[in-house]
PDB file of N, CA and C in Angstrom:
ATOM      1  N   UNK A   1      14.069 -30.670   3.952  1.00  0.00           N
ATOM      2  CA  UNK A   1      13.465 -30.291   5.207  1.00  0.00           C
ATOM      3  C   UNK A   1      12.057 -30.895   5.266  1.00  0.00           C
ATOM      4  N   UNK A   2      11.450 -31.638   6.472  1.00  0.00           N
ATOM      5  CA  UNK A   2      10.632 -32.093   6.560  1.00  0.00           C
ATOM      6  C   UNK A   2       9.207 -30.973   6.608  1.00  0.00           C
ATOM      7  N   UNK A   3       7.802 -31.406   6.281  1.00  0.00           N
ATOM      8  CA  UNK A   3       6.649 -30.959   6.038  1.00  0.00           C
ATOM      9  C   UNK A   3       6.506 -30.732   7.838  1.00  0.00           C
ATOM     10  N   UNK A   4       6.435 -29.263   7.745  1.00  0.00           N
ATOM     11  CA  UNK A   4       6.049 -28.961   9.398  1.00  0.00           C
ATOM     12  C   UNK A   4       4.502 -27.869   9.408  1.00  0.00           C
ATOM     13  N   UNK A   5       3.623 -28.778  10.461  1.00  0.00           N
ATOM     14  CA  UNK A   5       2.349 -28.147  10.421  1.00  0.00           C
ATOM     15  C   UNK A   5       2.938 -26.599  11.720  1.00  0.00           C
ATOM     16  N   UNK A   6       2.658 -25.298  11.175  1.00  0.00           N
ATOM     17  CA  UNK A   6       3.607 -23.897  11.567  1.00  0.00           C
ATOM     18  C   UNK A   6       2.095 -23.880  12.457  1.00  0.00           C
ATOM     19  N   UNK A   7       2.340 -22.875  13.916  1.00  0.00           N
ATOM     20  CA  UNK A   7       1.480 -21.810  13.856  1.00  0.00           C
ATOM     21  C   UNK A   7       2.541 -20.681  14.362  1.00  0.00           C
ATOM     22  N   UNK A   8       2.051 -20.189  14.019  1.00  0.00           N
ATOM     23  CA  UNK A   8       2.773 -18.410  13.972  1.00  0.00           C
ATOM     24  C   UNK A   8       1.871 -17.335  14.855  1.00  0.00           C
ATOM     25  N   UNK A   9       2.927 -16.992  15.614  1.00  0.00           N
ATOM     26  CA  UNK A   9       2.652 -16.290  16.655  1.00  0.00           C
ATOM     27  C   UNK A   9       2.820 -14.757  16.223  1.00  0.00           C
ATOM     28  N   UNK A  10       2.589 -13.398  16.393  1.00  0.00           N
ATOM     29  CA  UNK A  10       3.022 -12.496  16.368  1.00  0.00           C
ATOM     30  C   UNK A  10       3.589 -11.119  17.273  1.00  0.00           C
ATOM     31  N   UNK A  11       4.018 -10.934  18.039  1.00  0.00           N
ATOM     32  CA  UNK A  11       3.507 -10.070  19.543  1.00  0.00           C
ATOM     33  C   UNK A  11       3.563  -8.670  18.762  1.00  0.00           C
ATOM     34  N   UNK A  12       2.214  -8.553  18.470  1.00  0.00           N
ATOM     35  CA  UNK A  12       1.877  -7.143  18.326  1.00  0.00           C
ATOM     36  C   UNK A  12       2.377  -5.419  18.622  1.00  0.00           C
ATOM     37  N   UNK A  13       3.013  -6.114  20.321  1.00  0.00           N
ATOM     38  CA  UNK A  13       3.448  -4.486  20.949  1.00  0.00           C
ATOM     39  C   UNK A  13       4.943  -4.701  20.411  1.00  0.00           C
ATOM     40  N   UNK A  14       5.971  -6.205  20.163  1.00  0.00           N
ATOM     41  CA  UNK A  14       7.170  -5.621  20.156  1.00  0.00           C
ATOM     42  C   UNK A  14       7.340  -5.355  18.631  1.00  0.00           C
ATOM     43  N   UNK A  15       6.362  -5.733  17.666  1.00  0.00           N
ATOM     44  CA  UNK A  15       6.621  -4.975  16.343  1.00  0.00           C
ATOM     45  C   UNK A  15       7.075  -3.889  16.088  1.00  0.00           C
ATOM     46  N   UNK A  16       7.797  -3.367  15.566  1.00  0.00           N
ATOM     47  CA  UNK A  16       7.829  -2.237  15.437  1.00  0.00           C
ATOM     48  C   UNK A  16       7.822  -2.267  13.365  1.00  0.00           C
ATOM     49  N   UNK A  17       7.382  -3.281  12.844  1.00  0.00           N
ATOM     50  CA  UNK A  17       6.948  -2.843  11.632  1.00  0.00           C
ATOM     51  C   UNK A  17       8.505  -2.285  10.751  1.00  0.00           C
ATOM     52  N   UNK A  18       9.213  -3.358  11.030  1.00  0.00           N
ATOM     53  CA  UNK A  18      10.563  -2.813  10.202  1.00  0.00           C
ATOM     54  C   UNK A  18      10.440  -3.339   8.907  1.00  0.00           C
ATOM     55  N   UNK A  19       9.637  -4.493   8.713  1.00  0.00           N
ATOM     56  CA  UNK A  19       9.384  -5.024   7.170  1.00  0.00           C
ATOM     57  C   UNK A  19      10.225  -6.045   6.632  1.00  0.00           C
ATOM     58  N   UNK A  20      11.213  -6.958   7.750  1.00  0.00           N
ATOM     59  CA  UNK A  20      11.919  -7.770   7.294  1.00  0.00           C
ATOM     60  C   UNK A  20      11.041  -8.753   6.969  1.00  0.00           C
ATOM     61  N   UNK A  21      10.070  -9.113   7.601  1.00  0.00           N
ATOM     62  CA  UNK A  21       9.484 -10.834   6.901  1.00  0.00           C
ATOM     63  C   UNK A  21       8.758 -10.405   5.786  1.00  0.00           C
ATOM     64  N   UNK A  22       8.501  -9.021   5.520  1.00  0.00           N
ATOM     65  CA  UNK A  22       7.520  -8.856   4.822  1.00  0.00           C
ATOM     66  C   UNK A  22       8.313  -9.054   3.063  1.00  0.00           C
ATOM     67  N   UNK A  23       9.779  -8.573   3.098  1.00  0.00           N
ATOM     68  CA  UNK A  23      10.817  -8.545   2.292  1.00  0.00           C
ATOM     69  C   UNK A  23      11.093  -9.969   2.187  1.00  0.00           C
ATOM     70  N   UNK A  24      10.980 -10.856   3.520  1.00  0.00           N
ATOM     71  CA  UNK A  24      11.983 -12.201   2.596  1.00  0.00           C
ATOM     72  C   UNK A  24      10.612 -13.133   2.671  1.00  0.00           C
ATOM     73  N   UNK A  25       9.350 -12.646   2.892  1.00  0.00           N
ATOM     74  CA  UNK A  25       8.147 -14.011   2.626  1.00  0.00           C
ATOM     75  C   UNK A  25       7.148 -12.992   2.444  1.00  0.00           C
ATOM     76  N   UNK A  26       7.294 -12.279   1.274  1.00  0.00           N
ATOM     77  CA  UNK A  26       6.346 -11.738   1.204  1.00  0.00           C
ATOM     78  C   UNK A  26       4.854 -12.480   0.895  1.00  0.00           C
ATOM     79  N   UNK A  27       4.891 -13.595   0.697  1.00  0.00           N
ATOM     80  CA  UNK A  27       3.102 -14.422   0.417  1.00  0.00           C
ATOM     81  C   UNK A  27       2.701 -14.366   1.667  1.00  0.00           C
ATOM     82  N   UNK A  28       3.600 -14.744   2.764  1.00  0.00           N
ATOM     83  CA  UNK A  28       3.243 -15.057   3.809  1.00  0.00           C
ATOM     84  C   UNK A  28       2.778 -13.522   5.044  1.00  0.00           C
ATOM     85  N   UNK A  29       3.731 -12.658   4.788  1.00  0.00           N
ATOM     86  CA  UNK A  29       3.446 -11.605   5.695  1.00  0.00           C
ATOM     87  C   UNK A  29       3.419  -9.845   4.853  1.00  0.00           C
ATOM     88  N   UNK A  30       2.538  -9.669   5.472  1.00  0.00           N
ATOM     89  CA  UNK A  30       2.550  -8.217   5.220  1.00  0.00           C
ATOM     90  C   UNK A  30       2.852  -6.871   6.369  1.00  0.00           C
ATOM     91  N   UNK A  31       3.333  -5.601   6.628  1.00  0.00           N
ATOM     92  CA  UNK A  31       3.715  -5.020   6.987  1.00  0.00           C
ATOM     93  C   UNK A  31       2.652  -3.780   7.008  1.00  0.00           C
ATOM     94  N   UNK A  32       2.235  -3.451   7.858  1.00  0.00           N
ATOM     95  CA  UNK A  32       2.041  -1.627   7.722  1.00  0.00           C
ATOM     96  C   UNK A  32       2.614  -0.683   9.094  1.00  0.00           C
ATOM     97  N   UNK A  33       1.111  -1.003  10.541  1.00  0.00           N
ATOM     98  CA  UNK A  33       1.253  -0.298  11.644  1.00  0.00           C
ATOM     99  C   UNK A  33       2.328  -1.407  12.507  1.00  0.00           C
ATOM    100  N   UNK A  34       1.729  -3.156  12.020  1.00  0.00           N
ATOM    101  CA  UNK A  34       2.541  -4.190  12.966  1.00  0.00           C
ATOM    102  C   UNK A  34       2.528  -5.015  11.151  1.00  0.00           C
ATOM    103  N   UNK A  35       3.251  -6.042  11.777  1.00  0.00           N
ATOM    104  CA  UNK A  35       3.269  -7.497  10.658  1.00  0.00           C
ATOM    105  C   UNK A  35       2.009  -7.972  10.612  1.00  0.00           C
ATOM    106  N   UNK A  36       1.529  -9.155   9.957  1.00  0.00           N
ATOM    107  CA  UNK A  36       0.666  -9.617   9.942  1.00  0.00           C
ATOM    108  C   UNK A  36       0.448 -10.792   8.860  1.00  0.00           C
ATOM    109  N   UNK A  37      -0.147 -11.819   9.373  1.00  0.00           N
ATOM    110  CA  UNK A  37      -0.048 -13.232   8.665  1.00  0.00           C
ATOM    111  C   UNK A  37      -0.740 -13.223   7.372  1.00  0.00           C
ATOM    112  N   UNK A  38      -0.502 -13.433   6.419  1.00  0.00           N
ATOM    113  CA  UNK A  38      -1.465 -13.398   5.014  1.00  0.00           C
ATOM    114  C   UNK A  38      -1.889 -14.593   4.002  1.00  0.00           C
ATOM    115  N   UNK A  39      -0.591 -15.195   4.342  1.00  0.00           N
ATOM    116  CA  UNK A  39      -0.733 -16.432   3.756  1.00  0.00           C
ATOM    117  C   UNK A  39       0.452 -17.256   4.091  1.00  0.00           C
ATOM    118  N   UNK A  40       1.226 -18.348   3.076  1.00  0.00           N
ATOM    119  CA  UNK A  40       2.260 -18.896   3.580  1.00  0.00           C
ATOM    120  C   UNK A  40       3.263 -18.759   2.861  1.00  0.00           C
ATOM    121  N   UNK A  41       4.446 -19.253   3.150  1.00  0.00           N
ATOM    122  CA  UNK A  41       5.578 -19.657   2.368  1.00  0.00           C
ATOM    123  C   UNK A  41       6.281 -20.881   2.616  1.00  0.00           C
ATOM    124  N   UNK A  42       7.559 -20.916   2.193  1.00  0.00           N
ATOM    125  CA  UNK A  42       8.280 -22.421   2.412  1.00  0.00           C
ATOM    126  C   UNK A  42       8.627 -22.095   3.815  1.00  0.00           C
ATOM    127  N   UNK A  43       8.849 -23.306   4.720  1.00  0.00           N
ATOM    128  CA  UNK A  43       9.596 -23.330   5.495  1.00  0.00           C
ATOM    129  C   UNK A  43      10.676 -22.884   6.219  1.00  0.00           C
ATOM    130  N   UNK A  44      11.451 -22.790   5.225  1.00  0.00           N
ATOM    131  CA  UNK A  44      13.164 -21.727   5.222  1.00  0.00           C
ATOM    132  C   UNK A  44      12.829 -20.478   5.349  1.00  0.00           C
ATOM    133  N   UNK A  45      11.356 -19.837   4.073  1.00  0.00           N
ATOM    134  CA  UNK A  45      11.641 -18.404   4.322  1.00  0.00           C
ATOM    135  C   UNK A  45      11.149 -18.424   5.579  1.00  0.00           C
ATOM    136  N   UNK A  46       9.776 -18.815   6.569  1.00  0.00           N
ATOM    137  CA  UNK A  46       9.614 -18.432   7.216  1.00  0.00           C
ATOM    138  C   UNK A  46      10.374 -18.080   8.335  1.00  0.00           C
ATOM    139  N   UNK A  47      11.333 -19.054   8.700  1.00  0.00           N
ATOM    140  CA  UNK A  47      12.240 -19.367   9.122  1.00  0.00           C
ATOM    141  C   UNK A  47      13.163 -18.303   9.274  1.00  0.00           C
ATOM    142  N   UNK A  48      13.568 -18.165   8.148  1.00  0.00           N
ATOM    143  CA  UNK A  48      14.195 -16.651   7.899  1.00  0.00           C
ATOM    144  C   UNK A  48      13.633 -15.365   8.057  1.00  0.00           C
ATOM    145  N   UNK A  49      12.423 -15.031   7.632  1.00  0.00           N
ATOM    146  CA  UNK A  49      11.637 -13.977   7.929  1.00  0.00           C
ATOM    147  C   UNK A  49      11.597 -14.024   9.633  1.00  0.00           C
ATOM    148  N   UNK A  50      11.546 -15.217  10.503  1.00  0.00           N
ATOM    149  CA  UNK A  50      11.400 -14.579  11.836  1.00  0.00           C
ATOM    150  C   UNK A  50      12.294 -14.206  12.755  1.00  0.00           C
ATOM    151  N   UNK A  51      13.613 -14.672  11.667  1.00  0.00           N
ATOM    152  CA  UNK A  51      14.953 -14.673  12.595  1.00  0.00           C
ATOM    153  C   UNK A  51      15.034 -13.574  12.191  1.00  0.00           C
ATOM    154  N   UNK A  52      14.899 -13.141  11.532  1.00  0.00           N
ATOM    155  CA  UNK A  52      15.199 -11.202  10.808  1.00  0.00           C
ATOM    156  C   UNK A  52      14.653 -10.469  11.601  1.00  0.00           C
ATOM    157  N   UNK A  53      13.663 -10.534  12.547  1.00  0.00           N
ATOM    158  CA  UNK A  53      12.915  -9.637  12.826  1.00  0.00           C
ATOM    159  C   UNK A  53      13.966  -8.925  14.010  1.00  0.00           C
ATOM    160  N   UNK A  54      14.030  -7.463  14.031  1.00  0.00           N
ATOM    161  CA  UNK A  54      14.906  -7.580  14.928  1.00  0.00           C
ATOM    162  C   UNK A  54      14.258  -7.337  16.278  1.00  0.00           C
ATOM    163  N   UNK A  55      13.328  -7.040  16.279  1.00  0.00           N
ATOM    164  CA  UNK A  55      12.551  -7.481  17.765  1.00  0.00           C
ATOM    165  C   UNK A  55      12.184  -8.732  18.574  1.00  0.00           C
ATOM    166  N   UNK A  56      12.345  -9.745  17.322  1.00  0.00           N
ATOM    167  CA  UNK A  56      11.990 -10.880  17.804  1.00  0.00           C
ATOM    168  C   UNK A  56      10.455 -10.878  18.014  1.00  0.00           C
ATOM    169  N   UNK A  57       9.277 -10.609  17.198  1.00  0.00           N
ATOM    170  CA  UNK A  57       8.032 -10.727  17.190  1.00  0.00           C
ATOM    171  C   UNK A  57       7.499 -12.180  16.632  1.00  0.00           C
ATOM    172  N   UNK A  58       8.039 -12.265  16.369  1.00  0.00           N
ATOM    173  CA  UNK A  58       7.454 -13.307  15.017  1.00  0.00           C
ATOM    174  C   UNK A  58       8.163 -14.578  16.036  1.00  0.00           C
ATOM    175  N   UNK A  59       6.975 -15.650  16.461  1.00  0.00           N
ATOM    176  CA  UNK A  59       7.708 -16.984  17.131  1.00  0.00           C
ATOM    177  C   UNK A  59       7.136 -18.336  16.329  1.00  0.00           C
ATOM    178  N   UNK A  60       7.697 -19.051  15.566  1.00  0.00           N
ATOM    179  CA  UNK A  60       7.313 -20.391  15.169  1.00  0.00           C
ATOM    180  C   UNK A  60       7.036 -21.399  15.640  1.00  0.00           C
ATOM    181  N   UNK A  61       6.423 -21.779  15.863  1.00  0.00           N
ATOM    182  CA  UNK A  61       5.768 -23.230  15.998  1.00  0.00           C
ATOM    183  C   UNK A  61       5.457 -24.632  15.609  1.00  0.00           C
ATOM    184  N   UNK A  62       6.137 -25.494  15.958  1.00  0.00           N
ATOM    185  CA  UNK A  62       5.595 -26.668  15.453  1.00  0.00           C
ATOM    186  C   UNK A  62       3.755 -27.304  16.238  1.00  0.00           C
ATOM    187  N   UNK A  63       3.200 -27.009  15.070  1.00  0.00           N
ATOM    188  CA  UNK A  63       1.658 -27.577  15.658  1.00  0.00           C
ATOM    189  C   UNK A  63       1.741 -28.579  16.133  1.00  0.00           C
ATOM    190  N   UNK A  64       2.345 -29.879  16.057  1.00  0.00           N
ATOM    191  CA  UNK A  64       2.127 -30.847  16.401  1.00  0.00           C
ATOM    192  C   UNK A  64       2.920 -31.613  17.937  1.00  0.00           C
ATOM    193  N   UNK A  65       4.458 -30.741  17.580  1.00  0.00           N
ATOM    194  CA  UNK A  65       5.272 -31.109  19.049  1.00  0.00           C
ATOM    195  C   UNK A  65       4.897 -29.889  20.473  1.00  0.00           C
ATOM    196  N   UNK A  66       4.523 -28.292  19.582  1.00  0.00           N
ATOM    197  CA  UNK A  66       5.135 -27.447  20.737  1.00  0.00           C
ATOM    198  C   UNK A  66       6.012 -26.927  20.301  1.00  0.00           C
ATOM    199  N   UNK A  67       7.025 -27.601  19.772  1.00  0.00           N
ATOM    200  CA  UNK A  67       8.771 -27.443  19.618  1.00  0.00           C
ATOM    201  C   UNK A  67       8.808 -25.406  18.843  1.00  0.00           C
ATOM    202  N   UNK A  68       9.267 -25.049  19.534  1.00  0.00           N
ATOM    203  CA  UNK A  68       9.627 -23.650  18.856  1.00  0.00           C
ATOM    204  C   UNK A  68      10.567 -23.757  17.981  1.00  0.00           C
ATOM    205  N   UNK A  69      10.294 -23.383  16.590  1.00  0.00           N
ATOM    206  CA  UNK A  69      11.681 -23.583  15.635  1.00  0.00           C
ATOM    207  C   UNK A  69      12.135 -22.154  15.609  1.00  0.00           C
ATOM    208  N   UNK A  70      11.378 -21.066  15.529  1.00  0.00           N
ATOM    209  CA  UNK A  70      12.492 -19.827  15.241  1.00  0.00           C
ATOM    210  C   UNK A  70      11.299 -18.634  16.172  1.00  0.00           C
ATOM    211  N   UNK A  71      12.146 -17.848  16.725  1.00  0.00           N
ATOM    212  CA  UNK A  71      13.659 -17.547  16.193  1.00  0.00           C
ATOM    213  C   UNK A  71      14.540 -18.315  17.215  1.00  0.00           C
TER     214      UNK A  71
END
């Protein structure tokens, strides 16, 4: 998988703090009242951590196209 510059979005109100990204990327996200960005991980987990979410909070970004990769 190619080197993708991420930004990561979060929507705060539809969190509801279920703790899936926090379980499959944990470097990258942490969990309490909402999610929240902490650091990073590979690609895939993120990837995975945002498709898990079941609110759909978590939106990926390619910095450089726009291109939304997940969820």
């Amino acid at each position: 998988m190619a080197i993708v510059n991420l930004r990561v979005h979060i929507d705060r109100d539809a969190c509801l703090a279920y703790g899936d990204c926090a379980e499959l990327a944990p470097e990258a996200f942490e969990g309490d009242d909402t999610a929240h960005l902490v650091g990073s991980a590979p690609l895939r987990q993120m990837i995975n951590a945002a498709r898990a979410c079941p609110t759909e909070a978590i939106t990926l970004v390619d910095a450089e196209t726009g291109e939304q990769i997940a969820p």
